[in-house]
N, C-alpha and C. Protein backbone atom coordinates (compact mmCIF):
# COMPACT_ATOMS: atom_id res chain seq x y z
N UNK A 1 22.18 -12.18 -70.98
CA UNK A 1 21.53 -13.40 -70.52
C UNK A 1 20.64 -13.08 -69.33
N UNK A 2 19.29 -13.57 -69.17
CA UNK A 2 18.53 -12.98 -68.21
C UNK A 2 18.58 -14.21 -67.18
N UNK A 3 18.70 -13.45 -65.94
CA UNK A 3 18.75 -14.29 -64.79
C UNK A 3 17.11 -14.27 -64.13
N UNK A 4 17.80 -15.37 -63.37
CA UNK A 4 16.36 -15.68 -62.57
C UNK A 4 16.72 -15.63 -60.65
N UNK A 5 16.02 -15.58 -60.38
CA UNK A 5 16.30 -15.51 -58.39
C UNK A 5 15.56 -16.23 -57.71
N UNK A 6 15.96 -16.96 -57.18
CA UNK A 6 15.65 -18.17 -56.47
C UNK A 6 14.69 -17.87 -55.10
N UNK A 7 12.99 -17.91 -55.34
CA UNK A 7 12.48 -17.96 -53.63
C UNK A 7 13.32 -18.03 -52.67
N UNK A 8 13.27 -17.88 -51.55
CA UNK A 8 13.64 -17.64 -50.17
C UNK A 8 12.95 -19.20 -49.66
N UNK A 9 13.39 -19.91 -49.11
CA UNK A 9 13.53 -21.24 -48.59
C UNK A 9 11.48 -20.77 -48.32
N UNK A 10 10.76 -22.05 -48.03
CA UNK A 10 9.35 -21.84 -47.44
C UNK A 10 9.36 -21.50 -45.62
N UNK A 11 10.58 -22.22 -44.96
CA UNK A 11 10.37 -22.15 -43.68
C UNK A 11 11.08 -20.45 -43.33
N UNK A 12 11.96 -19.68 -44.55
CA UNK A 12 12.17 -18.40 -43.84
C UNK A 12 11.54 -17.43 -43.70
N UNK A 13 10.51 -17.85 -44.79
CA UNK A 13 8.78 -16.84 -45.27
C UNK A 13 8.14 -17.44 -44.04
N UNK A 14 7.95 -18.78 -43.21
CA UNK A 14 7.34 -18.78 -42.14
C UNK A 14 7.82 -18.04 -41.56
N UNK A 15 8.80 -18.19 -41.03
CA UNK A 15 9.86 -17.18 -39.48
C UNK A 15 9.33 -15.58 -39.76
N UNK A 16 10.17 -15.06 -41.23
CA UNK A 16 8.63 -13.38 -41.45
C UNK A 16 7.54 -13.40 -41.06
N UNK A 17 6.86 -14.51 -41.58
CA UNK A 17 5.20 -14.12 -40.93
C UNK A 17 4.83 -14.08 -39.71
N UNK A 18 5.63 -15.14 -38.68
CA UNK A 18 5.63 -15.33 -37.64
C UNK A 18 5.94 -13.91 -36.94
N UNK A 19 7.23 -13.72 -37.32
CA UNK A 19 7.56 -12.10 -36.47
C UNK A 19 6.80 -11.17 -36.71
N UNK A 20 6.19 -10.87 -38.17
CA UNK A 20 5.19 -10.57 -38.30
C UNK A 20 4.35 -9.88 -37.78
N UNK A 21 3.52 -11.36 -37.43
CA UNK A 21 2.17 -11.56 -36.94
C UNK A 21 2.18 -11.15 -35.09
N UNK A 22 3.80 -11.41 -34.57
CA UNK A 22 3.67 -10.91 -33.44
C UNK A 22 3.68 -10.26 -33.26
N UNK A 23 4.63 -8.90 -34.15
CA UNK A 23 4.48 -7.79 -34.23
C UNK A 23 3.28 -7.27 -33.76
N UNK A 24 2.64 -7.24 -34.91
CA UNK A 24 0.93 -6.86 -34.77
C UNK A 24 0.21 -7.31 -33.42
N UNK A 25 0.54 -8.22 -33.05
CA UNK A 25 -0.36 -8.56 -32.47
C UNK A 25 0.02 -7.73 -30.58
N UNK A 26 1.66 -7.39 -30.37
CA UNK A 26 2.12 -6.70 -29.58
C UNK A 26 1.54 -5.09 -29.52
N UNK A 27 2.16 -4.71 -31.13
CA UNK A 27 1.09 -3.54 -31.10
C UNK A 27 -0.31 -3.53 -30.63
N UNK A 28 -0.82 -4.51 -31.19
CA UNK A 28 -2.59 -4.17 -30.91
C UNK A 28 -2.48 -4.61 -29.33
N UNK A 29 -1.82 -5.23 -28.41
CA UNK A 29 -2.26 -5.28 -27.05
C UNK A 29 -1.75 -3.50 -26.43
N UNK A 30 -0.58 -3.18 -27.04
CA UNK A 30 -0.48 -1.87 -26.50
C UNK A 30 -1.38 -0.85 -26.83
N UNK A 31 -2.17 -0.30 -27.72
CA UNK A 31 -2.82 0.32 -28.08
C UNK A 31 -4.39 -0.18 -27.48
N UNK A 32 -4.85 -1.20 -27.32
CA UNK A 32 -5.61 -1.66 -26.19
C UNK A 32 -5.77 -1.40 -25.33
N UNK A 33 -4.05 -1.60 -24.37
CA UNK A 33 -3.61 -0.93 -22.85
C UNK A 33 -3.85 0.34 -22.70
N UNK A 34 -3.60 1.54 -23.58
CA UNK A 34 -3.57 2.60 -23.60
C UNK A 34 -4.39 3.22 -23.52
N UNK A 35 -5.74 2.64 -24.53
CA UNK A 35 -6.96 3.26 -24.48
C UNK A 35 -8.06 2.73 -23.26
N UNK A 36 -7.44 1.45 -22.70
CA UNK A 36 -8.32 1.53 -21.55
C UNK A 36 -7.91 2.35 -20.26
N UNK A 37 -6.35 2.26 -20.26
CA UNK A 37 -6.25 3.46 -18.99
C UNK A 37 -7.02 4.79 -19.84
N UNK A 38 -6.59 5.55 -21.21
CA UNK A 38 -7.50 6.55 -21.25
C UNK A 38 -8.96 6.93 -21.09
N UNK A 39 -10.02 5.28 -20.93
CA UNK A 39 -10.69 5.42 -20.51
C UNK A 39 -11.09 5.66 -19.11
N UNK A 40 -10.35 4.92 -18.20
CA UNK A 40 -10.44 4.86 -16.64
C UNK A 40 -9.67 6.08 -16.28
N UNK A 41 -9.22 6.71 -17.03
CA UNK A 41 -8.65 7.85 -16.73
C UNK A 41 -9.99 9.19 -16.62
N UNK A 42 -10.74 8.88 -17.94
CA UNK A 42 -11.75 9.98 -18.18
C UNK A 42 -12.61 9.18 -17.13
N UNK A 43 -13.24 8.44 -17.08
CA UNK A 43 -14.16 7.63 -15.91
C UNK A 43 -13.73 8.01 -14.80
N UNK A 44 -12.90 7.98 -13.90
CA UNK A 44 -12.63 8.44 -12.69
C UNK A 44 -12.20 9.79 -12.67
N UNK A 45 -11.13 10.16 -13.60
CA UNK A 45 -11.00 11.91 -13.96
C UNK A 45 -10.20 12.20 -11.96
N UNK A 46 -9.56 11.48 -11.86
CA UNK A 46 -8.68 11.64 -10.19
C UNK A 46 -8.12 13.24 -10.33
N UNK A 47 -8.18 13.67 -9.25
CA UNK A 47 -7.73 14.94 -8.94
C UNK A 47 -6.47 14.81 -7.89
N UNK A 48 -6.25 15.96 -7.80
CA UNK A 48 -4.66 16.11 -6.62
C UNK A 48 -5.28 15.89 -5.42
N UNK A 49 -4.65 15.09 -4.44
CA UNK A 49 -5.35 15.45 -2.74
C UNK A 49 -4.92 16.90 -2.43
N UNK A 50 -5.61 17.79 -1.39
CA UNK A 50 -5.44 18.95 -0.73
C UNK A 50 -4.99 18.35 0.03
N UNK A 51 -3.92 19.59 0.81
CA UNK A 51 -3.49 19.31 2.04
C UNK A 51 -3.52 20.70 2.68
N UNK A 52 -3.36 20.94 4.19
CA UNK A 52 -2.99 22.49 4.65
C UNK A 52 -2.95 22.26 6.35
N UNK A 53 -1.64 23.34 6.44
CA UNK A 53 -1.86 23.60 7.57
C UNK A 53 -2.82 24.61 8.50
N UNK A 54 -3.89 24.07 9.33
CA UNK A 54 -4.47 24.63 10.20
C UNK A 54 -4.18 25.56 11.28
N UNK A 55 -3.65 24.79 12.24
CA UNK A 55 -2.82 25.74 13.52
C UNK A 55 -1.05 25.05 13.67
N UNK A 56 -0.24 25.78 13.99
CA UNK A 56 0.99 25.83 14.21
C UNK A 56 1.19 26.08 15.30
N UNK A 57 2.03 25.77 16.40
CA UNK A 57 1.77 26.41 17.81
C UNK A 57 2.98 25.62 18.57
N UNK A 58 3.63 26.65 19.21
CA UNK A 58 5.19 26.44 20.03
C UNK A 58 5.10 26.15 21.36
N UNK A 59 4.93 24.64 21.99
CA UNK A 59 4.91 24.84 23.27
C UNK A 59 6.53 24.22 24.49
N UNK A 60 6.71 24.98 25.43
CA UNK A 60 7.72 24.58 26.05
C UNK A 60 8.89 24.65 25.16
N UNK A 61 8.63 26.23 25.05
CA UNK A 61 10.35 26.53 24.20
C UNK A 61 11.13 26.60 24.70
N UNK A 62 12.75 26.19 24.60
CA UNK A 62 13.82 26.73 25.76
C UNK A 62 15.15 26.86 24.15
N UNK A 63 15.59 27.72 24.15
CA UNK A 63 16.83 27.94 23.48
C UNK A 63 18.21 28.25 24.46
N UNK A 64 19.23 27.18 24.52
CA UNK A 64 20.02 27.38 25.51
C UNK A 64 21.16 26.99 24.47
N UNK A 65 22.24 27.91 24.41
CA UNK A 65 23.68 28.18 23.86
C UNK A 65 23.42 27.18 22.32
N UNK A 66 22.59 27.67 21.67
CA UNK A 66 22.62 26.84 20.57
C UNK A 66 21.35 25.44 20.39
N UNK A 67 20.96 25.69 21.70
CA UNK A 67 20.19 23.68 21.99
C UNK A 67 18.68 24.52 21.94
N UNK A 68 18.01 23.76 21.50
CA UNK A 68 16.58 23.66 20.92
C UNK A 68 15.92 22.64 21.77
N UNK A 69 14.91 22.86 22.74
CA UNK A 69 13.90 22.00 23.19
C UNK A 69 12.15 23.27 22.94
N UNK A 70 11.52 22.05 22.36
CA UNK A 70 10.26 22.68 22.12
C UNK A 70 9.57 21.31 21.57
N UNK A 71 7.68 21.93 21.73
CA UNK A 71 6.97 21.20 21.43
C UNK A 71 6.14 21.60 20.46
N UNK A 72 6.07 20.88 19.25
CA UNK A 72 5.28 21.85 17.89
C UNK A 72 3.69 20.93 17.49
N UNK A 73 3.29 21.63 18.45
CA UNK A 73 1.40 21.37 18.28
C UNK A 73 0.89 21.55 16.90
N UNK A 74 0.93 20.61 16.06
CA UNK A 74 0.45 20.97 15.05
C UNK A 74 -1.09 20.24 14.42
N UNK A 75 -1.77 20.94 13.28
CA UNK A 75 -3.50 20.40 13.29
C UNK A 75 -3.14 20.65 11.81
N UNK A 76 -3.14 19.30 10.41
CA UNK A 76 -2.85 19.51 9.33
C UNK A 76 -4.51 18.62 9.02
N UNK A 77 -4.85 19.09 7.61
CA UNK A 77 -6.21 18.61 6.81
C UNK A 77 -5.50 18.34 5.84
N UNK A 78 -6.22 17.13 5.61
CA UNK A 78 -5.99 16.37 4.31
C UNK A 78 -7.73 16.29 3.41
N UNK A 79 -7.64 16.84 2.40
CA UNK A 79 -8.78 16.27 1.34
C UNK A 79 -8.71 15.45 0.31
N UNK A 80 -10.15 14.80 0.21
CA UNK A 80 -9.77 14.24 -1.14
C UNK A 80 -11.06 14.35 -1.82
N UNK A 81 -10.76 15.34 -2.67
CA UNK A 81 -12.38 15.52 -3.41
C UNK A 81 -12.31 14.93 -4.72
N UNK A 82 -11.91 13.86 -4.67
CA UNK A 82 -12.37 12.36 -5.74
C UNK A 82 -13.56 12.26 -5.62
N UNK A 83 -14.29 11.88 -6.49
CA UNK A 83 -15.72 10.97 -6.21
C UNK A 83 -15.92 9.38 -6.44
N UNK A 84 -15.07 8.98 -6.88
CA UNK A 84 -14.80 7.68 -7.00
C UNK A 84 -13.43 6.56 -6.61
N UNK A 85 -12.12 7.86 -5.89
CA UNK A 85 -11.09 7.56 -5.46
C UNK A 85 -11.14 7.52 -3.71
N UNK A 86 -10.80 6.42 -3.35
CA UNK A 86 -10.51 6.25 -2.33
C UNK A 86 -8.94 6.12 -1.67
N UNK A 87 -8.66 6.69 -0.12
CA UNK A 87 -7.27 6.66 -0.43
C UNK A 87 -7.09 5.71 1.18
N UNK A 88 -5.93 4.83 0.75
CA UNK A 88 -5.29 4.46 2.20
C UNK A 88 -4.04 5.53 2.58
N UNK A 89 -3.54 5.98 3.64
CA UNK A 89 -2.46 6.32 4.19
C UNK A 89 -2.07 5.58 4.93
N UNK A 90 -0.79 4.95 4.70
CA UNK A 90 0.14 4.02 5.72
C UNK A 90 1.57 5.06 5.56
N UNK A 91 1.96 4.58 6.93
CA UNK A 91 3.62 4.82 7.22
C UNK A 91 3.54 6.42 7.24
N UNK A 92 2.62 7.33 7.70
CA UNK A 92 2.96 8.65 7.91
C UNK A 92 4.09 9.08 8.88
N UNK A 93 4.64 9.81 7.97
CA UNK A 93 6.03 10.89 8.94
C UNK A 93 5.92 12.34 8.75
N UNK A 94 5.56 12.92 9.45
CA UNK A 94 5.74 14.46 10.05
C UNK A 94 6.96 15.12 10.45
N UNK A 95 7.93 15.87 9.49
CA UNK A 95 8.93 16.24 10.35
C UNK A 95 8.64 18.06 10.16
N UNK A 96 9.53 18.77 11.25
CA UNK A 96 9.33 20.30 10.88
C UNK A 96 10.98 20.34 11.18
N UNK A 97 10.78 21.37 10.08
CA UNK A 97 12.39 22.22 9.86
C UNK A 97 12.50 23.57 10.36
N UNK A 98 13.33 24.05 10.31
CA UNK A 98 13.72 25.64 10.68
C UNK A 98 14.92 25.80 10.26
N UNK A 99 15.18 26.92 9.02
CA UNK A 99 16.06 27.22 8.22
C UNK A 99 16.95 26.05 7.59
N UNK A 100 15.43 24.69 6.82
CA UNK A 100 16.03 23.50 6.17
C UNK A 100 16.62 22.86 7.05
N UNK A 101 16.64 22.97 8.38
CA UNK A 101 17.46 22.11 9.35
C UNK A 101 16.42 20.92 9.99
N UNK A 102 16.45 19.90 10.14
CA UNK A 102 15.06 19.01 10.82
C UNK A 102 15.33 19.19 12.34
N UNK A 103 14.17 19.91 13.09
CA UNK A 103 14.17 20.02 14.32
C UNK A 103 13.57 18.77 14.80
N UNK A 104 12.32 18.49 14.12
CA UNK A 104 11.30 17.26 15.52
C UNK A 104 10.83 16.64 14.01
N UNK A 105 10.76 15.39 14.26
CA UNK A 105 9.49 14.73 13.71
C UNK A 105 8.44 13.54 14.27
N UNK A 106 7.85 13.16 13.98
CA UNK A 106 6.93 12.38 14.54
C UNK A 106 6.17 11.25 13.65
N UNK A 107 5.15 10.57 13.72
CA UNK A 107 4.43 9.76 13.26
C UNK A 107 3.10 9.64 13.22
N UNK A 108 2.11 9.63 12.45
CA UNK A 108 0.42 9.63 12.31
C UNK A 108 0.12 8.30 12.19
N UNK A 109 -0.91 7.94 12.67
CA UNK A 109 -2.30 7.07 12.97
C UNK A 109 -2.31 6.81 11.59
N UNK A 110 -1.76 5.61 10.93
CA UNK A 110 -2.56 5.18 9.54
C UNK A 110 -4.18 5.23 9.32
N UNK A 111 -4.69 6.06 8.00
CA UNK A 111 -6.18 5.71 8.16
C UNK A 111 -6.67 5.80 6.36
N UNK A 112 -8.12 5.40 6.87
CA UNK A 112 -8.37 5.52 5.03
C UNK A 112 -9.62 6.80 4.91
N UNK A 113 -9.29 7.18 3.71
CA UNK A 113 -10.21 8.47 3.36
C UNK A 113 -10.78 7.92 2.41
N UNK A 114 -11.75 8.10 2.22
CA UNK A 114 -13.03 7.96 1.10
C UNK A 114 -13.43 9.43 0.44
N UNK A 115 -14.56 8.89 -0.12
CA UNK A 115 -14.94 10.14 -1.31
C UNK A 115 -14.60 11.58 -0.41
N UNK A 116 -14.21 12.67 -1.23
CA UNK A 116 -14.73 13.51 -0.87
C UNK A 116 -14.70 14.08 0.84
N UNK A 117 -13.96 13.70 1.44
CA UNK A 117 -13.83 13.45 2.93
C UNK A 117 -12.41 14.10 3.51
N UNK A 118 -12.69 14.89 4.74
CA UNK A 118 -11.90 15.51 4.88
C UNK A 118 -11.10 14.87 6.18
N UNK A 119 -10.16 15.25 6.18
CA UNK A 119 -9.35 13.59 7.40
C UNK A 119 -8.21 15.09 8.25
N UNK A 120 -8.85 15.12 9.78
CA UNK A 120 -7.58 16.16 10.57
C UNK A 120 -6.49 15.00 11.00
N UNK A 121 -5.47 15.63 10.73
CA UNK A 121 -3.75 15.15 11.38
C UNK A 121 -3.58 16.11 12.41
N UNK A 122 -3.65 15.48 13.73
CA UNK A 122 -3.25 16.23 15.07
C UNK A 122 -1.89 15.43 15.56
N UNK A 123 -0.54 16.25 15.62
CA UNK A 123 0.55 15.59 15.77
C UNK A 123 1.74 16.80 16.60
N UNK A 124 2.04 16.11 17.80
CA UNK A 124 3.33 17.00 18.45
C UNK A 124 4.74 16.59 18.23
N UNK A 125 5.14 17.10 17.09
CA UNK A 125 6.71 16.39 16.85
C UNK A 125 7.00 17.45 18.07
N UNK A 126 8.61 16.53 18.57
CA UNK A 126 9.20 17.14 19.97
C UNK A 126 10.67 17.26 19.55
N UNK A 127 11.00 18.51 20.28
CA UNK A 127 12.83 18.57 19.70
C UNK A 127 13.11 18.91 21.24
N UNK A 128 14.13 17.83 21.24
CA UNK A 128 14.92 17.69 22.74
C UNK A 128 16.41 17.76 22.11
N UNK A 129 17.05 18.70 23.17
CA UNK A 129 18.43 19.14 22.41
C UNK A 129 18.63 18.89 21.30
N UNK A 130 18.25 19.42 20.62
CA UNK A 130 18.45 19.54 18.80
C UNK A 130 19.58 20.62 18.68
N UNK A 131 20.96 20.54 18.20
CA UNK A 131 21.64 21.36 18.16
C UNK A 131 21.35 22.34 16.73
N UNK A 132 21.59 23.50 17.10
CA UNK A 132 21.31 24.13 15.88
C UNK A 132 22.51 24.91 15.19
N UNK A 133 22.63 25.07 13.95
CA UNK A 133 23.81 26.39 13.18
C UNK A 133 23.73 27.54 13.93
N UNK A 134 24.82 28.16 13.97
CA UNK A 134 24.98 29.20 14.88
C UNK A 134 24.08 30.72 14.19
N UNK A 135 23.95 30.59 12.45
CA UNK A 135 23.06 31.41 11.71
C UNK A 135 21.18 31.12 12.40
N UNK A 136 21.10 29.89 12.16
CA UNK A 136 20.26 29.60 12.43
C UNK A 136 19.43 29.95 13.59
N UNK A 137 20.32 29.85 14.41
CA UNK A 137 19.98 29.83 15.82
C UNK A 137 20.08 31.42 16.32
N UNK A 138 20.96 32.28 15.36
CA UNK A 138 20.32 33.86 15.91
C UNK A 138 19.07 34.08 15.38
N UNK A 139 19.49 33.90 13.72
CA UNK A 139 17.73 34.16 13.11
C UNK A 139 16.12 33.60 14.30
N UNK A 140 16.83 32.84 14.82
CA UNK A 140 15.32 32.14 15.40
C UNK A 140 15.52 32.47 17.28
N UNK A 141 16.25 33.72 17.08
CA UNK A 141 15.91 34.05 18.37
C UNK A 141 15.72 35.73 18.23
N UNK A 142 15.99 36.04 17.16
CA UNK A 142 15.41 37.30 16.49
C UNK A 142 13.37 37.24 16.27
N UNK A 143 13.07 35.88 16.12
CA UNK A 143 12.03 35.78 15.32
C UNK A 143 11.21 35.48 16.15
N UNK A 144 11.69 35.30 17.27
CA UNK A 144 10.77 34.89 18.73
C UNK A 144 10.36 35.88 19.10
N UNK A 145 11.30 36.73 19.35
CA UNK A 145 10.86 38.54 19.73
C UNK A 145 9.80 38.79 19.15
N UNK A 146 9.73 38.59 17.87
CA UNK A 146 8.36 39.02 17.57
C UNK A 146 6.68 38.03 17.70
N UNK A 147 7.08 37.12 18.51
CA UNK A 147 5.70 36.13 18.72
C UNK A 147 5.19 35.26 17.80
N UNK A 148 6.59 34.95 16.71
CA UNK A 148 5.84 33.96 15.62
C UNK A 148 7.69 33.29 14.71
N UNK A 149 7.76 32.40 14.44
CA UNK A 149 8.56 31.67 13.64
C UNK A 149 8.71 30.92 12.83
N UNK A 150 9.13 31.41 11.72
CA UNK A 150 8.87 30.54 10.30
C UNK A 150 8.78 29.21 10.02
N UNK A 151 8.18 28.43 10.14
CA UNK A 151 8.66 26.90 10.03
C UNK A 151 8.33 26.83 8.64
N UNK A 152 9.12 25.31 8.21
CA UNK A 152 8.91 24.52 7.48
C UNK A 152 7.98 23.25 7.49
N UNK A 153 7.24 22.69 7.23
CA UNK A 153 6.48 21.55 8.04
C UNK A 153 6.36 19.96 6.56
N UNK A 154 6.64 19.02 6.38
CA UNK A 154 6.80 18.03 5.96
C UNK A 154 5.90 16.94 5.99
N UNK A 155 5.32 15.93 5.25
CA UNK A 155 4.82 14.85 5.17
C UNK A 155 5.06 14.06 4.68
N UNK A 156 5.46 12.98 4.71
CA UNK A 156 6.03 11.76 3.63
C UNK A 156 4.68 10.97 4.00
N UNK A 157 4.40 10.04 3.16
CA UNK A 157 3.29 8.91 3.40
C UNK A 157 3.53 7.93 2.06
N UNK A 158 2.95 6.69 2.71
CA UNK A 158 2.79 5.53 1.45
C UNK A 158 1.28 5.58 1.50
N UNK A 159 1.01 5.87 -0.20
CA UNK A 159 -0.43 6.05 -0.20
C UNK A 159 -1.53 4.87 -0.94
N UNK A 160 -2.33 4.23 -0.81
CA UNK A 160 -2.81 3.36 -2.07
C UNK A 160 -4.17 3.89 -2.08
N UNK A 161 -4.50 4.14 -3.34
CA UNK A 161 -5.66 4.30 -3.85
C UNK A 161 -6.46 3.12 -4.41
N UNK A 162 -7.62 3.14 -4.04
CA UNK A 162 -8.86 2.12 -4.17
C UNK A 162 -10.05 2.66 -5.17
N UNK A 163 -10.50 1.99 -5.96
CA UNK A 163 -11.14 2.20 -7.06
C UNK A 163 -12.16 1.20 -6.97
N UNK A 164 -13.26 1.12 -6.31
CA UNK A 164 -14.50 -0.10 -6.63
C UNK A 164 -13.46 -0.94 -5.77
N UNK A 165 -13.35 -2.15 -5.95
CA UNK A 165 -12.76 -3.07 -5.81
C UNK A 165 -11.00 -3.60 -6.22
N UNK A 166 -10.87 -2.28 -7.21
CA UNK A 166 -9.42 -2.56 -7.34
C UNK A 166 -8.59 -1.87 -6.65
N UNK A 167 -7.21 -2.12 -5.97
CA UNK A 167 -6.37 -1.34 -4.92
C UNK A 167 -4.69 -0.79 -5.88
N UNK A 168 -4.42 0.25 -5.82
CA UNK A 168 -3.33 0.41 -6.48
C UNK A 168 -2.28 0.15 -5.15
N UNK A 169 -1.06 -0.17 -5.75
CA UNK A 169 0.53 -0.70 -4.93
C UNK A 169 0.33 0.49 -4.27
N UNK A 170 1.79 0.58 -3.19
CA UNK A 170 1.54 2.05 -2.69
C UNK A 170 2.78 3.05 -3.25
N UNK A 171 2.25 4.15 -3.26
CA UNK A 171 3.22 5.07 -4.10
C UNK A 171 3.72 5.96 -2.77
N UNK A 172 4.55 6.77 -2.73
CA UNK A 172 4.77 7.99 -1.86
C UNK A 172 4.39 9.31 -2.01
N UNK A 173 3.96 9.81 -1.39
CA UNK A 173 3.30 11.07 -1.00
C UNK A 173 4.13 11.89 -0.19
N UNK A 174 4.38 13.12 -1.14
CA UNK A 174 5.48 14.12 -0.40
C UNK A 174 4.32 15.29 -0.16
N UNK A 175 4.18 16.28 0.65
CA UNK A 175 3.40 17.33 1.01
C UNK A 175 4.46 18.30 1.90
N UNK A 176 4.32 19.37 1.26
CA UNK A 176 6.08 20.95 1.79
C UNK A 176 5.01 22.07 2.02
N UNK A 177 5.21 22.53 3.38
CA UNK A 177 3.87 23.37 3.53
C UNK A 177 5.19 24.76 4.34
N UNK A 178 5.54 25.14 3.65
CA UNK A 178 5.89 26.43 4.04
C UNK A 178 5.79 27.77 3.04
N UNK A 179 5.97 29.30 4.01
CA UNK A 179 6.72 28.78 5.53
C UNK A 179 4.93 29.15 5.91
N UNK A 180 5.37 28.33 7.38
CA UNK A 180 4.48 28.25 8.49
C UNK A 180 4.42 28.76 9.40
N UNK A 181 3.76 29.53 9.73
CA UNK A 181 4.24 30.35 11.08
C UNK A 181 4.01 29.96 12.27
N UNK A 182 5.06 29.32 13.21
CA UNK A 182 4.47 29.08 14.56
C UNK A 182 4.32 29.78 15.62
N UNK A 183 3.56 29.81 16.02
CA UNK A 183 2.94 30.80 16.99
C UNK A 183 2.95 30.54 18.56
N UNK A 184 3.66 31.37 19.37
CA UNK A 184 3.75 30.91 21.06
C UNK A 184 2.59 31.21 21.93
N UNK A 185 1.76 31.71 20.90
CA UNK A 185 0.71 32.36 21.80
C UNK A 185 -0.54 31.99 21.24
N UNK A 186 -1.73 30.68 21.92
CA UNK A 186 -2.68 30.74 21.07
C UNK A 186 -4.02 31.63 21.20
N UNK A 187 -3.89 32.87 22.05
CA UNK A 187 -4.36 34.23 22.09
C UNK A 187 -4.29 34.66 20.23
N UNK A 188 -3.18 34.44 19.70
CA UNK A 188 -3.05 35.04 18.23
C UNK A 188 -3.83 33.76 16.99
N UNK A 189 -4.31 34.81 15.99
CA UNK A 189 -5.07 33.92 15.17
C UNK A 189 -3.72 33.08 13.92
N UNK A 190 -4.36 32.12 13.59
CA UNK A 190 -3.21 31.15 12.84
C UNK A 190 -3.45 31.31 11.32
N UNK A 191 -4.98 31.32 11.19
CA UNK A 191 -5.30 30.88 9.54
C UNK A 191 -4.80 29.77 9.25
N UNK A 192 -4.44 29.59 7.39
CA UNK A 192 -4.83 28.22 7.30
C UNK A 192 -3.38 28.42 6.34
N UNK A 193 -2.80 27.67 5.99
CA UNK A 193 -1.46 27.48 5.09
C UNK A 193 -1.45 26.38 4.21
N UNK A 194 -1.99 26.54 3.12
CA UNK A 194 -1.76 25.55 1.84
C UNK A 194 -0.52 25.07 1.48
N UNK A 195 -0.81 23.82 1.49
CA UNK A 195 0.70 22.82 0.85
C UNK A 195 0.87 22.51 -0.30
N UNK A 196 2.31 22.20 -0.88
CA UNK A 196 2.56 21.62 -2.54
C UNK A 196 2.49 20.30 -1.98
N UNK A 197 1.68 19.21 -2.96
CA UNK A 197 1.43 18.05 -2.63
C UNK A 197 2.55 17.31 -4.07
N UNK A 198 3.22 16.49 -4.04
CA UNK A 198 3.68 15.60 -5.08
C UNK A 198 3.78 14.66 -5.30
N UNK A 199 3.02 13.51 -5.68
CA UNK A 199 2.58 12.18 -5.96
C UNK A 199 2.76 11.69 -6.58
């Protein structure tokens, strides 16, 4: 005996089309989204900011039974060879380490960089009795003897980038510039020390 099968109600073939149709229509806004950041992506074509340390420099050192007082003169460059990215820096922090330990940190002058523009960070983080590891603290009186000491040197920042008229949220900006050599004597030449930037 041959059977027959009964349509599906008319309103459950609506509810399919409906999901459907949103389906599609979700897809096509994502694939939309995608290809316009891949366009503003190739249109602006953003690069990494440079960063580096300039001069490093130790003033008013005293190492007493472990205690750390010193002043770390430091001169860092920031680039940004965008041609169409502009950058704000807010909330800069500067700290320097010695053997991963945080001796001094400090704080920078919020400012904005434009195209292509090179921006100096002049900053004296200060370490007033900073106690140090007892490893630590021979290595870095071994390293004095010789007129120069390894640092570590740090940047955190909240950064927003500007595009024409549009401003991105702010993201964080990490920059690890070692090692660094600080120097007690600015008789001796410094050169320049490139940083890993991570954004």
């Amino acid at each position: 005996m041959a059977t027959t099968t009964t349509p599906p109600p008319p309103r459950q073939r609506g509810r399919f089309g409906l999901a459907k149709c949103a389906a599609l229509t979700l897809l096509s806004l994502i694939v939309l989204a995608g290809l316009a950041v891949l366009i503003a992506w190739l249109v602006i074509h953003p690069r990494r900011l440079v960063f580096t340390v300039d001069d490093a420099y130790i003033d008013h050192y005293n190492l007493t039974k472990d205690h750390l007082d010193a002043t770390f003169d430091l001169s860092l460059r920031a680039y940004n060879p965008n041609r169409r990215v502009s950058v704000y820096y807010d909330d800069i922090q500067v700290t320097v380490e010695y053997d991963h330990q945080g001796l001094a940190s400090t704080t920078a002058e919020p400012f904005f960089q434009g195209h292509r523009n090179e921006t100096e960070l002049h900053v004296m983080p200060q370490a007033w009795d900073v106690a140090l590891h007892s490893p630590a603290s021979k290595i870095l009186r071994t390293e004095r003897s010789s007129g120069a000491v390894q640092l570590e040197v740090r940047l955190h920042a909240k950064v927003r980038f500007k595009v024409g008229i549009w401003k991105s949220r702010h993201r964080l900006l990490r920059v690890y510039c070692a090692p660094v050599l600080g120097l007690f004597t600015r008789a001796r030449s410094f050169g320049t020390k490139d940083c890993d930037v991570d954004l």
